[in-house]
N, C-alpha and C. Protein backbone atom coordinates (compact mmCIF):
# COMPACT_ATOMS: atom_id res chain seq x y z
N UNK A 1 96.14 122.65 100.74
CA UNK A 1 97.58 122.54 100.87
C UNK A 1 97.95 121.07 101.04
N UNK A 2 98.90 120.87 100.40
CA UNK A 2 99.44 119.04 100.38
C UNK A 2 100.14 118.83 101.87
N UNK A 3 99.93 117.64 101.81
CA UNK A 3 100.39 117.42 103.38
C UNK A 3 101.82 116.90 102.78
N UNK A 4 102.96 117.66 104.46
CA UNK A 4 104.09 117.82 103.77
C UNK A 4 104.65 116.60 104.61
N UNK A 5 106.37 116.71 103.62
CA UNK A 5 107.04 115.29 104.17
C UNK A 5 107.16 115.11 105.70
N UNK A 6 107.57 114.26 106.60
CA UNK A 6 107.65 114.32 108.06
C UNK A 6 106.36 114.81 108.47
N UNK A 7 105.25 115.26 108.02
CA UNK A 7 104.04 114.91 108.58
C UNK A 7 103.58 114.07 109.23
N UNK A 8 103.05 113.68 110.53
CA UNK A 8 102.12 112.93 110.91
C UNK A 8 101.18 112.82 110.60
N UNK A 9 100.35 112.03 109.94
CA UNK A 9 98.76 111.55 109.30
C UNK A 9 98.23 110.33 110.44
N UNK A 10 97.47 110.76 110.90
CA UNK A 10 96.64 109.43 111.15
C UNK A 10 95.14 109.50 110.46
N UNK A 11 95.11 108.19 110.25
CA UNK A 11 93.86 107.94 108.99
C UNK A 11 93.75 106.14 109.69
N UNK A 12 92.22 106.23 109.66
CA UNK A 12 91.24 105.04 109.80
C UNK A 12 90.76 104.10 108.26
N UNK A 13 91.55 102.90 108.11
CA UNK A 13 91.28 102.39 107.17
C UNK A 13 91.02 100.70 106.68
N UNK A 14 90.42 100.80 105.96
CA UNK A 14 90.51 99.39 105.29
C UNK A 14 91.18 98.91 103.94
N UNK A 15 91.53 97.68 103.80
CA UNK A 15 92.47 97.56 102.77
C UNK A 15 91.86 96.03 102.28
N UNK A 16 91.12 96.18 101.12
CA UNK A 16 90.66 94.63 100.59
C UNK A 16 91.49 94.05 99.77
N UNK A 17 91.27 92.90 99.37
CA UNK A 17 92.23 92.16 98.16
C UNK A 17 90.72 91.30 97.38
N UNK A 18 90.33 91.72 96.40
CA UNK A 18 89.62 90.57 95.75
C UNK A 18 88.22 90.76 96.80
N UNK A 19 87.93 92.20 97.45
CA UNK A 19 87.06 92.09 98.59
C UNK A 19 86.98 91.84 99.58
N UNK A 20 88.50 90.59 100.29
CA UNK A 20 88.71 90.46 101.28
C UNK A 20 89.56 91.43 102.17
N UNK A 21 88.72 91.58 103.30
CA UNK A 21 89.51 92.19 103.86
C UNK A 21 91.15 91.57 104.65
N UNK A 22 91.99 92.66 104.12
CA UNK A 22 93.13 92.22 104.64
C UNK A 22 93.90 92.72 105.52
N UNK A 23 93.48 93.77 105.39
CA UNK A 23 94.34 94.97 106.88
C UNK A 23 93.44 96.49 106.86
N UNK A 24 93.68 96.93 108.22
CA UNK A 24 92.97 98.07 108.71
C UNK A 24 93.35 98.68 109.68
N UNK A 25 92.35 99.96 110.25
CA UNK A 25 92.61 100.25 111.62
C UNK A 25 92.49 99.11 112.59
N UNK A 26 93.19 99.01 113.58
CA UNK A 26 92.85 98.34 114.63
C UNK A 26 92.15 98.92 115.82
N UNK A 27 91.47 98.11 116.81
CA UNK A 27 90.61 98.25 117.82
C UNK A 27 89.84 100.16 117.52
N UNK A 28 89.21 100.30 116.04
CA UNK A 28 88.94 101.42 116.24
C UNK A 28 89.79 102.94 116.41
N UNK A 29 91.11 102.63 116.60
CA UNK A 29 92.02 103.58 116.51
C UNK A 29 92.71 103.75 115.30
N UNK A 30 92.98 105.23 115.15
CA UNK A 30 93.60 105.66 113.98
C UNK A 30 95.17 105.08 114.08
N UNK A 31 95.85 104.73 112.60
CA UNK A 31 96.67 104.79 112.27
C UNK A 31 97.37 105.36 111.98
N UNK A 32 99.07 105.78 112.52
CA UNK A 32 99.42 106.68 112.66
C UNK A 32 101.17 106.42 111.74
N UNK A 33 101.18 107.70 110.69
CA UNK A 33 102.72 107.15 110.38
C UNK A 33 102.80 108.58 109.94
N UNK A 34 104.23 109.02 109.41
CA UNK A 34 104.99 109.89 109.35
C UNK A 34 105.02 110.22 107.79
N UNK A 35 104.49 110.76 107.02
CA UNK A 35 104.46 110.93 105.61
C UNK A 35 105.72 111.27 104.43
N UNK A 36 105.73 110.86 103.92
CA UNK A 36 106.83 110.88 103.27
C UNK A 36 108.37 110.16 103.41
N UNK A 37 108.27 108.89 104.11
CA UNK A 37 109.35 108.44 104.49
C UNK A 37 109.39 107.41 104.62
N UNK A 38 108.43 106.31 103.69
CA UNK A 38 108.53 105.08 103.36
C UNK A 38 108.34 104.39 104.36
N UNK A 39 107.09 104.88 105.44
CA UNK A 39 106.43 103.95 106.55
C UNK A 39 105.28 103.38 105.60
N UNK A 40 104.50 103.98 104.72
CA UNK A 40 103.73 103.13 104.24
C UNK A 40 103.84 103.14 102.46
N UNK A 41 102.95 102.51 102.09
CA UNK A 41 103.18 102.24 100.31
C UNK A 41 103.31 103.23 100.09
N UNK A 42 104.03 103.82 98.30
CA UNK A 42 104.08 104.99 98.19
C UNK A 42 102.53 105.27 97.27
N UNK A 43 102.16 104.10 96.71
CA UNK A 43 100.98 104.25 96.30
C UNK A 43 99.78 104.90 97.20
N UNK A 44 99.71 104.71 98.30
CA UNK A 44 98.68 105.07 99.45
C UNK A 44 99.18 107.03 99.37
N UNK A 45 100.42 107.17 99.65
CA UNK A 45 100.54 108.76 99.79
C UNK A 45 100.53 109.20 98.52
N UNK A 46 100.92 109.02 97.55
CA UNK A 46 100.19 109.87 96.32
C UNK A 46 98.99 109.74 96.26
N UNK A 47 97.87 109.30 96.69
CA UNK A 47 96.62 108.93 96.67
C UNK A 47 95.85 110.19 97.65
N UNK A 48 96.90 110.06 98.55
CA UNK A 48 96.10 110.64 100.04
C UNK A 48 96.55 112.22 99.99
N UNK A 49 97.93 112.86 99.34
CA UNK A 49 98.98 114.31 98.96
C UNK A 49 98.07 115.32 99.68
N UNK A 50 96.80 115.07 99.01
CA UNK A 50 95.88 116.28 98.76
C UNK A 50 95.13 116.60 99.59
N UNK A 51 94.73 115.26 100.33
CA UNK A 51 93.35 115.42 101.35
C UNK A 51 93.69 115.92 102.30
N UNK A 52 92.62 116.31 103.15
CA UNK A 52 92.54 117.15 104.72
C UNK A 52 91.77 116.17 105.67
N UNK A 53 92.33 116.98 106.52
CA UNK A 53 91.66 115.79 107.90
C UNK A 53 89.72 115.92 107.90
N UNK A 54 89.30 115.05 108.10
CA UNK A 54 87.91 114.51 107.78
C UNK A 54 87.53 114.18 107.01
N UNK A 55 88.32 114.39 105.43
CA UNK A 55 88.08 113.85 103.75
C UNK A 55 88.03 112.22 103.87
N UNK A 56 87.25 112.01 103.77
CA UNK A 56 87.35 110.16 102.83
C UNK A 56 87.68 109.75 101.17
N UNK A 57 87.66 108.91 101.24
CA UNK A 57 88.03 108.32 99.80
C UNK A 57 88.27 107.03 99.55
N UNK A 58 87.81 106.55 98.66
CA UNK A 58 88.14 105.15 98.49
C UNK A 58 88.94 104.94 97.16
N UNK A 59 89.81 104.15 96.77
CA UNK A 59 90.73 103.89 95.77
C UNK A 59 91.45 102.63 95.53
N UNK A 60 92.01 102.12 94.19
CA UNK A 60 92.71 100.98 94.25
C UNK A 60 94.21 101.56 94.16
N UNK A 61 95.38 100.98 94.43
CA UNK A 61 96.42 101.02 94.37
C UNK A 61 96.88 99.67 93.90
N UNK A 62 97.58 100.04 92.62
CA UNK A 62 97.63 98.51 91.93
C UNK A 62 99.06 98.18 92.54
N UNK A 63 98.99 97.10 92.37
CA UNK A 63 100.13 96.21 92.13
C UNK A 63 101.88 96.69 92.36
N UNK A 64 101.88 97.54 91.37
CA UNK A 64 103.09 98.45 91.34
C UNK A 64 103.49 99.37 91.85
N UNK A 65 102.37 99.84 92.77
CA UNK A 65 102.66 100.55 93.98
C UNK A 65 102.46 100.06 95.03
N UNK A 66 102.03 98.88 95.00
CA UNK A 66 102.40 98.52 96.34
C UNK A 66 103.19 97.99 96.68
N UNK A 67 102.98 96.30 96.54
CA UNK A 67 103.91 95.67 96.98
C UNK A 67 104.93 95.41 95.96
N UNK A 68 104.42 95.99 94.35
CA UNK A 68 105.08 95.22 93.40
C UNK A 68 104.61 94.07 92.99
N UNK A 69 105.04 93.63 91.80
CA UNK A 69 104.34 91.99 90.77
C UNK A 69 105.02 91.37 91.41
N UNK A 70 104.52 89.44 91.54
CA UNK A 70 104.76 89.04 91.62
C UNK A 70 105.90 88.28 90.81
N UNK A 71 107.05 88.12 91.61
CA UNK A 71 108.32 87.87 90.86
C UNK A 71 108.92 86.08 91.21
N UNK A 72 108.72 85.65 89.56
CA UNK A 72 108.83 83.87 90.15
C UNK A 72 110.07 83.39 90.14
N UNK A 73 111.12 84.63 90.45
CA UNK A 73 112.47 84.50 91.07
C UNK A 73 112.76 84.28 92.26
N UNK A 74 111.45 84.91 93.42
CA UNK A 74 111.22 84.93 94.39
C UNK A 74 111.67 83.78 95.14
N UNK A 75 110.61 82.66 94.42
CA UNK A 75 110.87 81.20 94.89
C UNK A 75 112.16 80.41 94.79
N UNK A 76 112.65 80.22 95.94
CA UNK A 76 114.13 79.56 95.90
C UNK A 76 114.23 78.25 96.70
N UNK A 77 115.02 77.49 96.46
CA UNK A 77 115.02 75.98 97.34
C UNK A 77 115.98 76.42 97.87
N UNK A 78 116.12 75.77 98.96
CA UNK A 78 116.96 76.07 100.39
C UNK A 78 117.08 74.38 101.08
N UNK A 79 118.16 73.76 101.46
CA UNK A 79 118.46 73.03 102.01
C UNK A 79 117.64 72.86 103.32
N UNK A 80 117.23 71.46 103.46
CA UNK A 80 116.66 71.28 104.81
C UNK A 80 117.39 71.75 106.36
N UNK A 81 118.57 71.65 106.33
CA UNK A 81 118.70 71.55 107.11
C UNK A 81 119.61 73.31 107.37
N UNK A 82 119.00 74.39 107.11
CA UNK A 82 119.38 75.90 107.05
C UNK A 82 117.88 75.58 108.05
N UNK A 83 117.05 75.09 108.24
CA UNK A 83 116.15 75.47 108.78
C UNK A 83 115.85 74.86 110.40
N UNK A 84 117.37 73.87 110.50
CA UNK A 84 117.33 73.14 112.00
C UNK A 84 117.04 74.20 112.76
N UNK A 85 117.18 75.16 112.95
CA UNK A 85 116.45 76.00 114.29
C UNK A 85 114.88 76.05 114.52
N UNK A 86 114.30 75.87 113.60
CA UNK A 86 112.81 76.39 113.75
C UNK A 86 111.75 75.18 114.36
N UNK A 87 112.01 74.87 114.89
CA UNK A 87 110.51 74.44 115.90
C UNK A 87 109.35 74.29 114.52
N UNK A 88 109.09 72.51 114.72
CA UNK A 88 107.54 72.52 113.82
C UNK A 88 107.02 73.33 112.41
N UNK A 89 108.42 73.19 112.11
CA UNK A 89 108.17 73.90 110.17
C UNK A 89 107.05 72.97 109.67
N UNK A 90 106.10 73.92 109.17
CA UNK A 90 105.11 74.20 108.28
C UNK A 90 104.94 74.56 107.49
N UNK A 91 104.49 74.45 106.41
CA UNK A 91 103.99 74.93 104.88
C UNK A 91 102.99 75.91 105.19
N UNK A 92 103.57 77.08 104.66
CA UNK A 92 102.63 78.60 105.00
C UNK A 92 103.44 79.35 106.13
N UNK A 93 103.92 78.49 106.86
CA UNK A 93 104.92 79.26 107.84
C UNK A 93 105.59 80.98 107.30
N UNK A 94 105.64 81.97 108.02
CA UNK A 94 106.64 83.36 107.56
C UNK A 94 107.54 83.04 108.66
N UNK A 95 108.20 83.05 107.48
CA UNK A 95 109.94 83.27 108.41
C UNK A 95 111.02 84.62 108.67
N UNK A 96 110.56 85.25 109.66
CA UNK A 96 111.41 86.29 109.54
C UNK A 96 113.19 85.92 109.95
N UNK A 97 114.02 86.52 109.25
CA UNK A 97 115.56 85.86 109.36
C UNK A 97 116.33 87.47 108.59
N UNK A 98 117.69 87.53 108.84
CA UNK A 98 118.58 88.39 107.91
C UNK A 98 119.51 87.94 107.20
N UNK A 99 119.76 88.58 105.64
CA UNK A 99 120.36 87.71 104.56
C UNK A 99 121.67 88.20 104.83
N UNK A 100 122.35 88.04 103.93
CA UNK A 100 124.15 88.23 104.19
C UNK A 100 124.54 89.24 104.22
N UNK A 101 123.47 90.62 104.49
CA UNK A 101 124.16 91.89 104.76
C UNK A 101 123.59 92.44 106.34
N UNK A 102 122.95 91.57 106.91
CA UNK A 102 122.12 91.50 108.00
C UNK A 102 120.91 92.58 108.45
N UNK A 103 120.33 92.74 106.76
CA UNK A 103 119.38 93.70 106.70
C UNK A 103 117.97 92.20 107.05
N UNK A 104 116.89 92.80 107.17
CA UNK A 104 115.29 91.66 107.96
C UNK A 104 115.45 91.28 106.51
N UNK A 105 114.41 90.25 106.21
CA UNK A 105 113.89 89.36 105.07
C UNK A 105 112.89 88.71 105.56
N UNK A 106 111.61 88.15 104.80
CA UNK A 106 110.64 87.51 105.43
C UNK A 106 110.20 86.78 103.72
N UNK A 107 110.44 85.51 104.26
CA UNK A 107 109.62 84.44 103.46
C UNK A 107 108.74 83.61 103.73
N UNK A 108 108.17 82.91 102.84
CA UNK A 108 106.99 82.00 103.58
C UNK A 108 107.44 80.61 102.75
N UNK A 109 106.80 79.53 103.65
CA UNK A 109 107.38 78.14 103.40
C UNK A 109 106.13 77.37 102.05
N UNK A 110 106.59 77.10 101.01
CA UNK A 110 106.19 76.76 100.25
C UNK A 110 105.73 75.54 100.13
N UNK A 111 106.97 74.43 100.51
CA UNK A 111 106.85 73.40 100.41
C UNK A 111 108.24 72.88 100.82
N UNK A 112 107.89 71.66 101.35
CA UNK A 112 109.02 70.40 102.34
C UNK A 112 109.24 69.46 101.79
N UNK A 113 110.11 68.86 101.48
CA UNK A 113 110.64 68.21 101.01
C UNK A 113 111.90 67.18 101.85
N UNK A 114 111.70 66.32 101.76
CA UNK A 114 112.80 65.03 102.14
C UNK A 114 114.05 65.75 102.47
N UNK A 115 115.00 66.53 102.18
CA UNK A 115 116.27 67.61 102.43
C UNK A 115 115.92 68.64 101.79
N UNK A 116 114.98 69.36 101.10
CA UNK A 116 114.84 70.60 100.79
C UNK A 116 113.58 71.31 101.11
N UNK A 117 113.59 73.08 100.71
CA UNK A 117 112.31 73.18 101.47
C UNK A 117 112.65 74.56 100.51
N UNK A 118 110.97 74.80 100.00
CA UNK A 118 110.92 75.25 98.60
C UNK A 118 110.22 76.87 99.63
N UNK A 119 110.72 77.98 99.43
CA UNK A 119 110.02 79.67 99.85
C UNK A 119 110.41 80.20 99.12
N UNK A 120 108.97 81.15 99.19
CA UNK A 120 108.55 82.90 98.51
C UNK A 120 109.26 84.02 99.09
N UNK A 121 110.21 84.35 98.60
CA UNK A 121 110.62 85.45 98.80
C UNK A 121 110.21 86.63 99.09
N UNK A 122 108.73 86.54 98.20
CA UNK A 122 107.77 87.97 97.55
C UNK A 122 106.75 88.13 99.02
N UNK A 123 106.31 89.48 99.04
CA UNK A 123 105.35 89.85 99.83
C UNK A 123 104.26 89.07 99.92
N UNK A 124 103.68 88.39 100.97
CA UNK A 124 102.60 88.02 100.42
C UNK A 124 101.34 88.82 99.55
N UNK A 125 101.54 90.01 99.43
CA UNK A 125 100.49 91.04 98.69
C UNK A 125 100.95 91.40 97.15
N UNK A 126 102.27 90.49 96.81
CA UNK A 126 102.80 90.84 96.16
C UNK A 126 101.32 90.76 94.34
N UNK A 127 101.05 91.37 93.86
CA UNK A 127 101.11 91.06 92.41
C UNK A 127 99.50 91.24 92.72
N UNK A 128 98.76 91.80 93.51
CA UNK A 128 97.90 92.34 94.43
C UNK A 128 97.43 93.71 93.93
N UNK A 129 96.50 94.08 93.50
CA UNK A 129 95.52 95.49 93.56
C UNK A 129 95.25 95.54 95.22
N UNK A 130 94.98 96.45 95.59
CA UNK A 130 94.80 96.71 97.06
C UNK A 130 93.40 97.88 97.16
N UNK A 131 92.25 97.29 97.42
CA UNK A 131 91.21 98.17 97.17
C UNK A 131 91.44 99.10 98.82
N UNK A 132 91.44 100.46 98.83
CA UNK A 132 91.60 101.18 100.21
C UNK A 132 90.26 101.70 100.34
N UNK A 133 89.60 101.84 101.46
CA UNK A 133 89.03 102.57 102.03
C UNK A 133 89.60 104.08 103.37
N UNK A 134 89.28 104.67 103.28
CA UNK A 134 90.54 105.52 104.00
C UNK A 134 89.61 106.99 104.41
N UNK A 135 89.42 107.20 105.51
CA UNK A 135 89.48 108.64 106.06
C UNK A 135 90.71 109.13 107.11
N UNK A 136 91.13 110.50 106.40
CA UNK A 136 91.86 111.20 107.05
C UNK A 136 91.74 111.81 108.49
N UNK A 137 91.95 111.05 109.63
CA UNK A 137 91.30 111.60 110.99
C UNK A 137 92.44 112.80 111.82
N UNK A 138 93.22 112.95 111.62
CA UNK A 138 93.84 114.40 111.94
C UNK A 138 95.43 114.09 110.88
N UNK A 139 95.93 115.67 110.95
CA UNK A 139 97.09 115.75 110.28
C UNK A 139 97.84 116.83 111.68
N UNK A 140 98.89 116.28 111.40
CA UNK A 140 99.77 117.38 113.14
C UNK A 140 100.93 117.96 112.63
């Protein structure tokens, strides 16, 4: 039987990029989210629909289900000085902030410049295969 929407799943996992590992369970504890309701990729739950608690599986989830391609619209210049609040700007920096409808946004700092300062809009996972490792440790 498919595990249904508003389900709770918790599942123990790993998530590589290129082999590296990039995200997982933490301290050994299962991960826990609500199925069907856009807590996690939708690529991961069509993957997982079917399984039962103790099933493993390993799989890629490309690109387009996850985070999406990388989009080189993303990158936008922004005036230096939109960024006078931030304490010790850095290149690589994530900036979490809200855009003009005061929904979250998170970019990362590209590059600094003399009055401008060049960020990625895009996920950093963006344009990304996502190799999963994944067992199902209870369904409630």
């Amino acid at each position: 039987m498919p595990i249904e929407i508003n389900q709770t799943v918790k599942i123990m996992f790993e998530v590589r990029v290129d082999g590296v590992l990039v995200d997982g369970s933490r301290s050994n504890k299962p991960f826990e989210f609500q199925f069907g309701v856009g807590q996690v990729i939708a690529g991961l739950e069509k993957r997982i629909i079917n399984m039962k608690a103790g099933e493993a599986a390993q799989f890629i989830v490309p690109a387009a289900e996850a985070y999406g391609e990388y989009d080189p619209n993303g990158i936008q210049t922004l005036l230096l000085e939109q960024f006078a609040g931030i304490e010790d700007l850095k290149v690589g920096m994530q900036i979490q902030a809200q855009d003009e409808n005061d929904q979250p946004i998170q970019f990362i700092v590209k590059e600094i410049g003399e009055k401008e300062v060049t960020v990625d809009f895009n996920h950093p996972l963006a344009g990304k295969d996502l190799e999963y490792k994944i067992k199902i440790d209870s369904l409630l």
